[in-house]
PDB file of N, CA and C in Angstrom:
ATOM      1  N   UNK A   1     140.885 -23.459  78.538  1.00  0.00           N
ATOM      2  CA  UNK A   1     141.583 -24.367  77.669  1.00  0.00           C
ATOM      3  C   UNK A   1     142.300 -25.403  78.532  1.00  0.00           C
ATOM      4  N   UNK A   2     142.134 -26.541  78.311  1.00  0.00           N
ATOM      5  CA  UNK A   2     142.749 -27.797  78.884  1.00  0.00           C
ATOM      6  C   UNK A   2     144.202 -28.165  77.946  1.00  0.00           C
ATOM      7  N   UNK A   3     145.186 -28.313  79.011  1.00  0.00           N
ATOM      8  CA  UNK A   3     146.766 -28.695  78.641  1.00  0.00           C
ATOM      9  C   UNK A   3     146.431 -29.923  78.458  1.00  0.00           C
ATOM     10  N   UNK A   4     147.162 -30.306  77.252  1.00  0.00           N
ATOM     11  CA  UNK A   4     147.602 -31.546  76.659  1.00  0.00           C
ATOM     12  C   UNK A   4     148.839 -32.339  77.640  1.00  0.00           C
ATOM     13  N   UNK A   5     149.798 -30.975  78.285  1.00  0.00           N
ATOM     14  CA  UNK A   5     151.337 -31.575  78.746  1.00  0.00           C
ATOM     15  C   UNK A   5     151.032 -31.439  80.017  1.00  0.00           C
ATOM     16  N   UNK A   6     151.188 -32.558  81.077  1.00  0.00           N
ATOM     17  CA  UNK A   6     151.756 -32.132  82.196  1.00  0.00           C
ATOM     18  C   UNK A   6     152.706 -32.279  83.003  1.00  0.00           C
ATOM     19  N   UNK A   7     153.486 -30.864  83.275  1.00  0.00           N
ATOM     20  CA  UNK A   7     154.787 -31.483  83.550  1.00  0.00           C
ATOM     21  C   UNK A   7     155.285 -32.051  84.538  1.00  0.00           C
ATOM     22  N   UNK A   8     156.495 -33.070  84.408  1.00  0.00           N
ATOM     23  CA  UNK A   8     156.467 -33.800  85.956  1.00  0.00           C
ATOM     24  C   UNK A   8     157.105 -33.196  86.878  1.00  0.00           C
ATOM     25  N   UNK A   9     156.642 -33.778  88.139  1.00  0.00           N
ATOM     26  CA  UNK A   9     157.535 -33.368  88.683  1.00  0.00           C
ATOM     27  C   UNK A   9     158.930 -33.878  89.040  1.00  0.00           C
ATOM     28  N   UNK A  10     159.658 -34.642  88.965  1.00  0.00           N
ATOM     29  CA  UNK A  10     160.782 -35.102  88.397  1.00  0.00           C
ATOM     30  C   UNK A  10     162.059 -33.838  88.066  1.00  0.00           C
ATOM     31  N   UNK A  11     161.163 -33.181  87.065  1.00  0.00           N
ATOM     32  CA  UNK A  11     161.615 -32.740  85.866  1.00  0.00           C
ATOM     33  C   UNK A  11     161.982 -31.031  86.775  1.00  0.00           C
ATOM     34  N   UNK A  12     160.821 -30.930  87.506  1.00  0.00           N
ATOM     35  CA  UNK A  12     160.877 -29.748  88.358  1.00  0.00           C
ATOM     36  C   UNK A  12     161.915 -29.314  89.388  1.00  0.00           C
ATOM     37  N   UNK A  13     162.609 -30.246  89.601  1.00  0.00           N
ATOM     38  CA  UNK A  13     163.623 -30.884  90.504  1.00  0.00           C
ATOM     39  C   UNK A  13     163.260 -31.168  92.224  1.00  0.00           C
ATOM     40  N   UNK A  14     162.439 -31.768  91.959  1.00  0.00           N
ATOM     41  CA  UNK A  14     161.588 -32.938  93.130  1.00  0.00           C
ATOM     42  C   UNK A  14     160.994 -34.100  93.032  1.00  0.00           C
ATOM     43  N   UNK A  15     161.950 -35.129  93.169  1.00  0.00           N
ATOM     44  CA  UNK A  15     162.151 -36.298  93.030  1.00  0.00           C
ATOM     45  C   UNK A  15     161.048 -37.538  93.265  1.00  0.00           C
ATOM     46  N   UNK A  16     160.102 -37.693  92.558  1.00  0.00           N
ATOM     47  CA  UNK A  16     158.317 -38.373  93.052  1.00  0.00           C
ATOM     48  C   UNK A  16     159.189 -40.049  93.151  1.00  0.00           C
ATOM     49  N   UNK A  17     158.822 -40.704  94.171  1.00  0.00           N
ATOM     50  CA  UNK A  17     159.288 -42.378  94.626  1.00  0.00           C
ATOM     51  C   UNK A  17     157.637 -42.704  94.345  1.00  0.00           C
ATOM     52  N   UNK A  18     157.558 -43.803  93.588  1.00  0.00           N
ATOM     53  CA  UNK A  18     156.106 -44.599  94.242  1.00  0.00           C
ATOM     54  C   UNK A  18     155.590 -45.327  95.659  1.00  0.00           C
ATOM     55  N   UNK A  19     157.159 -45.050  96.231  1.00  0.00           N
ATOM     56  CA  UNK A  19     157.157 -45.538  97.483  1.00  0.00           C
ATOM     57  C   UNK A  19     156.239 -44.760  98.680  1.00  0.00           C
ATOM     58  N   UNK A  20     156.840 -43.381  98.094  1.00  0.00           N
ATOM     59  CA  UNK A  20     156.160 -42.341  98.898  1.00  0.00           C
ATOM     60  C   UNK A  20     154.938 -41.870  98.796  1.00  0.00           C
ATOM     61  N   UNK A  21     154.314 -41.967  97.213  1.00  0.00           N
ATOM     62  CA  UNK A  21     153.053 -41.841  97.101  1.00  0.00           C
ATOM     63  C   UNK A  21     152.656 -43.040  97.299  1.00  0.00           C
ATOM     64  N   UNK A  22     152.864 -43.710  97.075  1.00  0.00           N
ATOM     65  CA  UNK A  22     151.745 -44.912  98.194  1.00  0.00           C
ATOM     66  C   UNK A  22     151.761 -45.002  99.270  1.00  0.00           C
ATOM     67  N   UNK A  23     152.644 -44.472 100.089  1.00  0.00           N
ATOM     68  CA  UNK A  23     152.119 -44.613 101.580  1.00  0.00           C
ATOM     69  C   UNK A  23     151.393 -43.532 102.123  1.00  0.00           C
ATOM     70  N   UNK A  24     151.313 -42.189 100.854  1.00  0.00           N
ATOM     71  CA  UNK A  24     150.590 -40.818 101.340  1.00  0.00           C
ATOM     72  C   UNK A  24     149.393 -41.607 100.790  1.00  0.00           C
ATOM     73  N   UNK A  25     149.070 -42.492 100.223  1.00  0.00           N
ATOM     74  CA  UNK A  25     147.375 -43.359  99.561  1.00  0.00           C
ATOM     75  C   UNK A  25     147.307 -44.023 100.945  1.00  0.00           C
ATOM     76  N   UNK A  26     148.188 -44.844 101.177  1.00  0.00           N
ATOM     77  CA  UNK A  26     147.935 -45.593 102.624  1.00  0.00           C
ATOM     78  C   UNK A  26     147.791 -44.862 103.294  1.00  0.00           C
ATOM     79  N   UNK A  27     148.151 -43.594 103.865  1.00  0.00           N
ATOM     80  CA  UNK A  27     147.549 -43.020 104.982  1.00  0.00           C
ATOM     81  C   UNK A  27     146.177 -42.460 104.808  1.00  0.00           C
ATOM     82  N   UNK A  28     146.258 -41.647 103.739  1.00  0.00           N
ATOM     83  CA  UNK A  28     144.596 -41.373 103.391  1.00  0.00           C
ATOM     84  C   UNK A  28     143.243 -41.958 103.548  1.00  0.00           C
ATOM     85  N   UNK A  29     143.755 -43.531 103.180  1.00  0.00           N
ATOM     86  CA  UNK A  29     143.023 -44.337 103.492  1.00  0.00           C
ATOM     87  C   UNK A  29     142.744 -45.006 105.054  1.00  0.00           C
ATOM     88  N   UNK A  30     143.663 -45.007 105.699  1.00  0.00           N
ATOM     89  CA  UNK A  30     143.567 -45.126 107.148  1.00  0.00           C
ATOM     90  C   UNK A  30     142.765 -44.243 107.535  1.00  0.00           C
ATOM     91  N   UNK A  31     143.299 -43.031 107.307  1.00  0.00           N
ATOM     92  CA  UNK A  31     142.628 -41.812 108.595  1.00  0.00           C
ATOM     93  C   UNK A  31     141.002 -42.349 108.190  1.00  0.00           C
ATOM     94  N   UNK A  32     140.608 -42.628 106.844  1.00  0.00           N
ATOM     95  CA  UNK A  32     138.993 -42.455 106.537  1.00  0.00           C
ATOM     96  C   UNK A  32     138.235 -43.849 107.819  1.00  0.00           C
ATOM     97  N   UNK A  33     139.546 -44.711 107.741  1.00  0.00           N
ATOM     98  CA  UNK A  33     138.891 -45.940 108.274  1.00  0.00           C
ATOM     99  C   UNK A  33     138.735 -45.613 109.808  1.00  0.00           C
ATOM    100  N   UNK A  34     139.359 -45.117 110.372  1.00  0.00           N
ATOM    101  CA  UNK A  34     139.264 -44.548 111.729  1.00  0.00           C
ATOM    102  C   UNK A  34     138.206 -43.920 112.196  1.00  0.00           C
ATOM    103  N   UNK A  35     137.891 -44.878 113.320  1.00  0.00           N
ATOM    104  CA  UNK A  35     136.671 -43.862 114.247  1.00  0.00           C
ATOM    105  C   UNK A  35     136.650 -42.376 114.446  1.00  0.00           C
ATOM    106  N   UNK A  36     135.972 -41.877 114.076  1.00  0.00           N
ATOM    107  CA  UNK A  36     135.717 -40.553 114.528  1.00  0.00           C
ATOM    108  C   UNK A  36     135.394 -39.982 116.196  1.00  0.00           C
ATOM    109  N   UNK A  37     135.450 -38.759 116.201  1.00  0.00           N
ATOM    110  CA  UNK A  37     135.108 -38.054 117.162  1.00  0.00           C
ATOM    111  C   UNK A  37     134.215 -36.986 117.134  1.00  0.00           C
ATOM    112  N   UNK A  38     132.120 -37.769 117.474  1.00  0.00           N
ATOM    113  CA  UNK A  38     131.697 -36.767 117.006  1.00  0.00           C
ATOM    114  C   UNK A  38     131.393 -35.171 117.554  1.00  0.00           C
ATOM    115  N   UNK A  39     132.455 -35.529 118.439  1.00  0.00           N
ATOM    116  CA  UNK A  39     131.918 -33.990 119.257  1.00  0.00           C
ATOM    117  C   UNK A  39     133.226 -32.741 118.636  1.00  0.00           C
ATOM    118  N   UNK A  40     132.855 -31.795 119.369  1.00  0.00           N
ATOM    119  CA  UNK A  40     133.535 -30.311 118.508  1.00  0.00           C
ATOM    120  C   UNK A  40     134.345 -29.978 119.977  1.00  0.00           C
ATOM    121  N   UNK A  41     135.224 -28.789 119.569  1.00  0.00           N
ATOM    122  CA  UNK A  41     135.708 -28.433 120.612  1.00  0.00           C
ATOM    123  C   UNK A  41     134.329 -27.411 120.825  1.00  0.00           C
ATOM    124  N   UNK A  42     134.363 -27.046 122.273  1.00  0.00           N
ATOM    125  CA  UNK A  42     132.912 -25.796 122.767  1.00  0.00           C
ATOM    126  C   UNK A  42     132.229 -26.732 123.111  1.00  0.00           C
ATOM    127  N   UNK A  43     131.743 -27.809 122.792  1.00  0.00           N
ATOM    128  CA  UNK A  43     130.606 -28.832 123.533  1.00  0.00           C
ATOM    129  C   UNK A  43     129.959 -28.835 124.532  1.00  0.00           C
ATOM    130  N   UNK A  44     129.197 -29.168 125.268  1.00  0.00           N
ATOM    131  CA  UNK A  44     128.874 -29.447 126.421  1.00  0.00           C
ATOM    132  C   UNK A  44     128.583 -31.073 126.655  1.00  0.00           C
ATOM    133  N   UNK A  45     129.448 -31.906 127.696  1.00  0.00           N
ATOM    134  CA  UNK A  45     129.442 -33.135 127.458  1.00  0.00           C
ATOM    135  C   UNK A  45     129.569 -33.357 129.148  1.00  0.00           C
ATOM    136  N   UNK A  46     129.065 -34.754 129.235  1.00  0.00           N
ATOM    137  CA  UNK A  46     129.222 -35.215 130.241  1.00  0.00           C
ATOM    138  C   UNK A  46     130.248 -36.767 130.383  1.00  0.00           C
ATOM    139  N   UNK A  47     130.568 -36.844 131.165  1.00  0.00           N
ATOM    140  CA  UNK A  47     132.119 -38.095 130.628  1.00  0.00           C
ATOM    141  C   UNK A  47     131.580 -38.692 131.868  1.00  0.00           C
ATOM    142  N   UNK A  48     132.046 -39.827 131.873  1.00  0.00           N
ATOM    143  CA  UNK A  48     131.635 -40.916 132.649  1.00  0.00           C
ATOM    144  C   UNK A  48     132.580 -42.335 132.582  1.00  0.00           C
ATOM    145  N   UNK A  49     133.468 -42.348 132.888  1.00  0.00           N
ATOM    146  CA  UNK A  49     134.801 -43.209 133.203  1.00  0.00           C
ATOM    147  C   UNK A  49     135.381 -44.103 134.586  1.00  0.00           C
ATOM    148  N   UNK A  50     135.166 -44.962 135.109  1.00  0.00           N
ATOM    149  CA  UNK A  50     135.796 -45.646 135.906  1.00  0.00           C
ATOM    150  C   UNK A  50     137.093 -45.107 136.707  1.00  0.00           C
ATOM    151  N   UNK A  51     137.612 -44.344 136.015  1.00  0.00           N
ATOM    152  CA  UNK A  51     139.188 -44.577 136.382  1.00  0.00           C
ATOM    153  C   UNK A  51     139.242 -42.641 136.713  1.00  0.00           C
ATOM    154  N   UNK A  52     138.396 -41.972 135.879  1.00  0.00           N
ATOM    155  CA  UNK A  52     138.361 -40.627 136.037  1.00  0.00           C
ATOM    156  C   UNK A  52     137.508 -40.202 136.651  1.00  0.00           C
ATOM    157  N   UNK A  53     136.086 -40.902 136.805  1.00  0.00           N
ATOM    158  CA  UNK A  53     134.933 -40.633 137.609  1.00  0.00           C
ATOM    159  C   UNK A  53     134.031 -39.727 136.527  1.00  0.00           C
ATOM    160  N   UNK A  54     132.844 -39.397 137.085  1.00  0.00           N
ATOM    161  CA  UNK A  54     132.064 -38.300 136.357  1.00  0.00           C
ATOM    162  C   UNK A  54     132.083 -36.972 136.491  1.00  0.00           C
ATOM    163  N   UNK A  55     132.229 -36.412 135.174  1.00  0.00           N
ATOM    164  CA  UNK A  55     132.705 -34.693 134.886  1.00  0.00           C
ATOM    165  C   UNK A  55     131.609 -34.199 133.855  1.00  0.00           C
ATOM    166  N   UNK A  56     131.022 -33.075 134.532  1.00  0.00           N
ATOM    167  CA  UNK A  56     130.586 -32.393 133.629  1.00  0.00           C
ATOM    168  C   UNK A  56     131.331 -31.195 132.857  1.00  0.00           C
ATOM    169  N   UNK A  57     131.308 -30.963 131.441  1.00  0.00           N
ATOM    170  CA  UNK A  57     132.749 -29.920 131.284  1.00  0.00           C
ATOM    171  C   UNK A  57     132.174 -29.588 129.421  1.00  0.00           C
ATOM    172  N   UNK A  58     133.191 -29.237 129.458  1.00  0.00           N
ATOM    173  CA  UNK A  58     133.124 -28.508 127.656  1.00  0.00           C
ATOM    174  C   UNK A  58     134.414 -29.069 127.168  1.00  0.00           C
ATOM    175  N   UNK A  59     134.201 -29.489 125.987  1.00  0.00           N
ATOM    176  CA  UNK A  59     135.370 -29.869 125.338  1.00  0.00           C
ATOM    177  C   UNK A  59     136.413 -28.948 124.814  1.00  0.00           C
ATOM    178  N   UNK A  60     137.253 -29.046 125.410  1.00  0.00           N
ATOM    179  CA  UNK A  60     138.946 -28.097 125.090  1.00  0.00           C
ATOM    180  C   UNK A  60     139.536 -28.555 123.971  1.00  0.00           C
ATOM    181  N   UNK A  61     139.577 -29.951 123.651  1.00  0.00           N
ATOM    182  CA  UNK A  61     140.861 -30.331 122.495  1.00  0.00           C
ATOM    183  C   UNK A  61     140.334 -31.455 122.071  1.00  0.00           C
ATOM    184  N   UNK A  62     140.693 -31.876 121.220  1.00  0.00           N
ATOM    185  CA  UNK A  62     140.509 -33.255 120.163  1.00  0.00           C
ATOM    186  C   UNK A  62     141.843 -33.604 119.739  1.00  0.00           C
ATOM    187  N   UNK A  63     142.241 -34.839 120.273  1.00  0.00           N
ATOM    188  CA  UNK A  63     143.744 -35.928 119.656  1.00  0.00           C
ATOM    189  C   UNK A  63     143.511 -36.881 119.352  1.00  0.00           C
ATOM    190  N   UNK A  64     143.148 -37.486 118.043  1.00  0.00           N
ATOM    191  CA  UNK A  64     142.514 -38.834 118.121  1.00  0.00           C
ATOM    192  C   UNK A  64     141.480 -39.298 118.111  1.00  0.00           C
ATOM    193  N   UNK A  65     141.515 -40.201 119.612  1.00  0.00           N
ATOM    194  CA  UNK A  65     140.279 -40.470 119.641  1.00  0.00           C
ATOM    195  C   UNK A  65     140.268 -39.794 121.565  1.00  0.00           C
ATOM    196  N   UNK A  66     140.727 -39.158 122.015  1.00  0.00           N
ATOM    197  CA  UNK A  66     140.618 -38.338 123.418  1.00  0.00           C
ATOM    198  C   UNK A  66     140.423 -37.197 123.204  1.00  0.00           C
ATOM    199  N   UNK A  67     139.845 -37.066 124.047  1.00  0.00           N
ATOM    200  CA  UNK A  67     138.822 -35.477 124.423  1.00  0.00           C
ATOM    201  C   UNK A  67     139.691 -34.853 125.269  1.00  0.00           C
ATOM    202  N   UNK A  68     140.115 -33.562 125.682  1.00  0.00           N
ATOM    203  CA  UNK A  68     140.502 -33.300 126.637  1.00  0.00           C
ATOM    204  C   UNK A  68     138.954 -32.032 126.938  1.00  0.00           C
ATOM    205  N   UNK A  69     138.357 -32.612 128.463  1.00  0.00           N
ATOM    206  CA  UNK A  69     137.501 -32.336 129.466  1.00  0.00           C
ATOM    207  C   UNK A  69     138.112 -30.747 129.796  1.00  0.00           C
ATOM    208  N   UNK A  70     137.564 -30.088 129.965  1.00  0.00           N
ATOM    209  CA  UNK A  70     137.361 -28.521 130.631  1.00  0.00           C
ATOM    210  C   UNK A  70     136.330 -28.566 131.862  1.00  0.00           C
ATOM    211  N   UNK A  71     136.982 -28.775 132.991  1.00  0.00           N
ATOM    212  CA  UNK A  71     135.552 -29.032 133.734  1.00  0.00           C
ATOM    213  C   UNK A  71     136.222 -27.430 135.145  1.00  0.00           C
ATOM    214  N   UNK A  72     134.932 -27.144 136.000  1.00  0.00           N
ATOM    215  CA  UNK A  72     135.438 -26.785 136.948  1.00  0.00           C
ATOM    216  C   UNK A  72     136.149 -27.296 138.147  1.00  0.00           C
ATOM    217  N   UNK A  73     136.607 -28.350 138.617  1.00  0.00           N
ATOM    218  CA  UNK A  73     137.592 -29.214 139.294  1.00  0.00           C
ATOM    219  C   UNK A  73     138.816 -29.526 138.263  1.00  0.00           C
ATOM    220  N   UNK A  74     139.027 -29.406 136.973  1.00  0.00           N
ATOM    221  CA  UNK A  74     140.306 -29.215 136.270  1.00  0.00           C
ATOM    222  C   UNK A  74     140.101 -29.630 134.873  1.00  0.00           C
ATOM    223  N   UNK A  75     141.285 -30.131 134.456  1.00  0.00           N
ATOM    224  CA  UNK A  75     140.817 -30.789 132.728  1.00  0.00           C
ATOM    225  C   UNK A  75     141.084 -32.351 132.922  1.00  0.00           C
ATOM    226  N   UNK A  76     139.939 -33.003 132.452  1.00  0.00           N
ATOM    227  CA  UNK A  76     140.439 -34.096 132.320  1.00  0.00           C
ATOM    228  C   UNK A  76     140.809 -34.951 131.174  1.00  0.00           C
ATOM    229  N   UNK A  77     141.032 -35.786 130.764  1.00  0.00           N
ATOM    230  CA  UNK A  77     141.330 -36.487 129.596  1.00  0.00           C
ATOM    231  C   UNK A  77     140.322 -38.093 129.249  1.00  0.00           C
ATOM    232  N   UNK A  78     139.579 -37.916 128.347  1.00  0.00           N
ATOM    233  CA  UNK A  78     138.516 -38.876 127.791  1.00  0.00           C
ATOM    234  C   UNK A  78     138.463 -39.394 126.805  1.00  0.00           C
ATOM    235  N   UNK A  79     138.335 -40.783 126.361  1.00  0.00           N
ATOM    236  CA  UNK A  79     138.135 -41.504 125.780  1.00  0.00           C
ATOM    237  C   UNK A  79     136.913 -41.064 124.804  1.00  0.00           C
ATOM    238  N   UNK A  80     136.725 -40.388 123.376  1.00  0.00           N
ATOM    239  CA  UNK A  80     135.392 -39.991 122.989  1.00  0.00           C
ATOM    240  C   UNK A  80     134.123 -40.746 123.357  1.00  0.00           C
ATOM    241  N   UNK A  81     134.274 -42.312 123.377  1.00  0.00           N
ATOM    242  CA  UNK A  81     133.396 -42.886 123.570  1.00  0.00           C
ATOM    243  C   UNK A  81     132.821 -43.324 125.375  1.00  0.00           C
ATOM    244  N   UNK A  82     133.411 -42.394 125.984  1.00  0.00           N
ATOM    245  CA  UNK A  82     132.888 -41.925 127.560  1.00  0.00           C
ATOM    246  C   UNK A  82     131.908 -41.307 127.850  1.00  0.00           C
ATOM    247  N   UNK A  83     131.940 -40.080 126.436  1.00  0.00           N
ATOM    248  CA  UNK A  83     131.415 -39.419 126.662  1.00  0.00           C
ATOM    249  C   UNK A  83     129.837 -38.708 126.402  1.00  0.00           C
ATOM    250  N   UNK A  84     128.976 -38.148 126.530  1.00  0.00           N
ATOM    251  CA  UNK A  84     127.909 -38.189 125.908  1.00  0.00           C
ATOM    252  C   UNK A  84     127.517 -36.442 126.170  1.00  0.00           C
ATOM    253  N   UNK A  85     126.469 -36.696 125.261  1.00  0.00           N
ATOM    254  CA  UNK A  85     126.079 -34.971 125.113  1.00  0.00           C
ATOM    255  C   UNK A  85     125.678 -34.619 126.672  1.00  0.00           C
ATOM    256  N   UNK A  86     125.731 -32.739 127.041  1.00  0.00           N
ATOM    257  CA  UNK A  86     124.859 -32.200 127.896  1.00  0.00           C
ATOM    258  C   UNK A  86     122.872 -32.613 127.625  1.00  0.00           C
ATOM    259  N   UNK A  87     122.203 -32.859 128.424  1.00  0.00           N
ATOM    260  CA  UNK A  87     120.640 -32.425 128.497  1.00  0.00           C
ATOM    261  C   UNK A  87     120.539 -31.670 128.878  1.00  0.00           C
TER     262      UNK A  87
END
């Protein structure tokens, strides 16, 4: 059975601003517009950077749009778009 009433929340005693739900719409909408990161943590990737040099490693973490590298010489930190799959 479908309710006719729904109650607000207002009324619940938590105070809804349109201020605030529109900027939880504005963010929603950001994150979608944002580049992704298509790799997973577990990966096998190879990074290739100027400034970091070349690492072969597995991906540890995802922030953004940086990878943090698991390699055997240490972890490094990558730009997703450094990086490219293992062959």
């Amino acid at each position: 059975m479908v309710k006719a009433h729904v109650q607000d929340l207002a009324s619940m005693g938590r105070p809804v601003r349109f201020s605030s739900l529109s900027a939880s719409a504005w963010d929603r909408v950001r994150v979608t517009l944002v580049p992704r990161c298509p790799y997973r943590v577990g990966d096998a990737v190879v990074g290739d950077d100027p400034f970091n040099g070349r690492h072969e490693g597995i991906v540890m973490s995802l922030r953004g749009s940086s990878v943090e590298l698991g390699t055997a010489a240490g972890v490094f930190f990558y730009d997703h778009r450094h990086l490219r799959r293992l062959d």
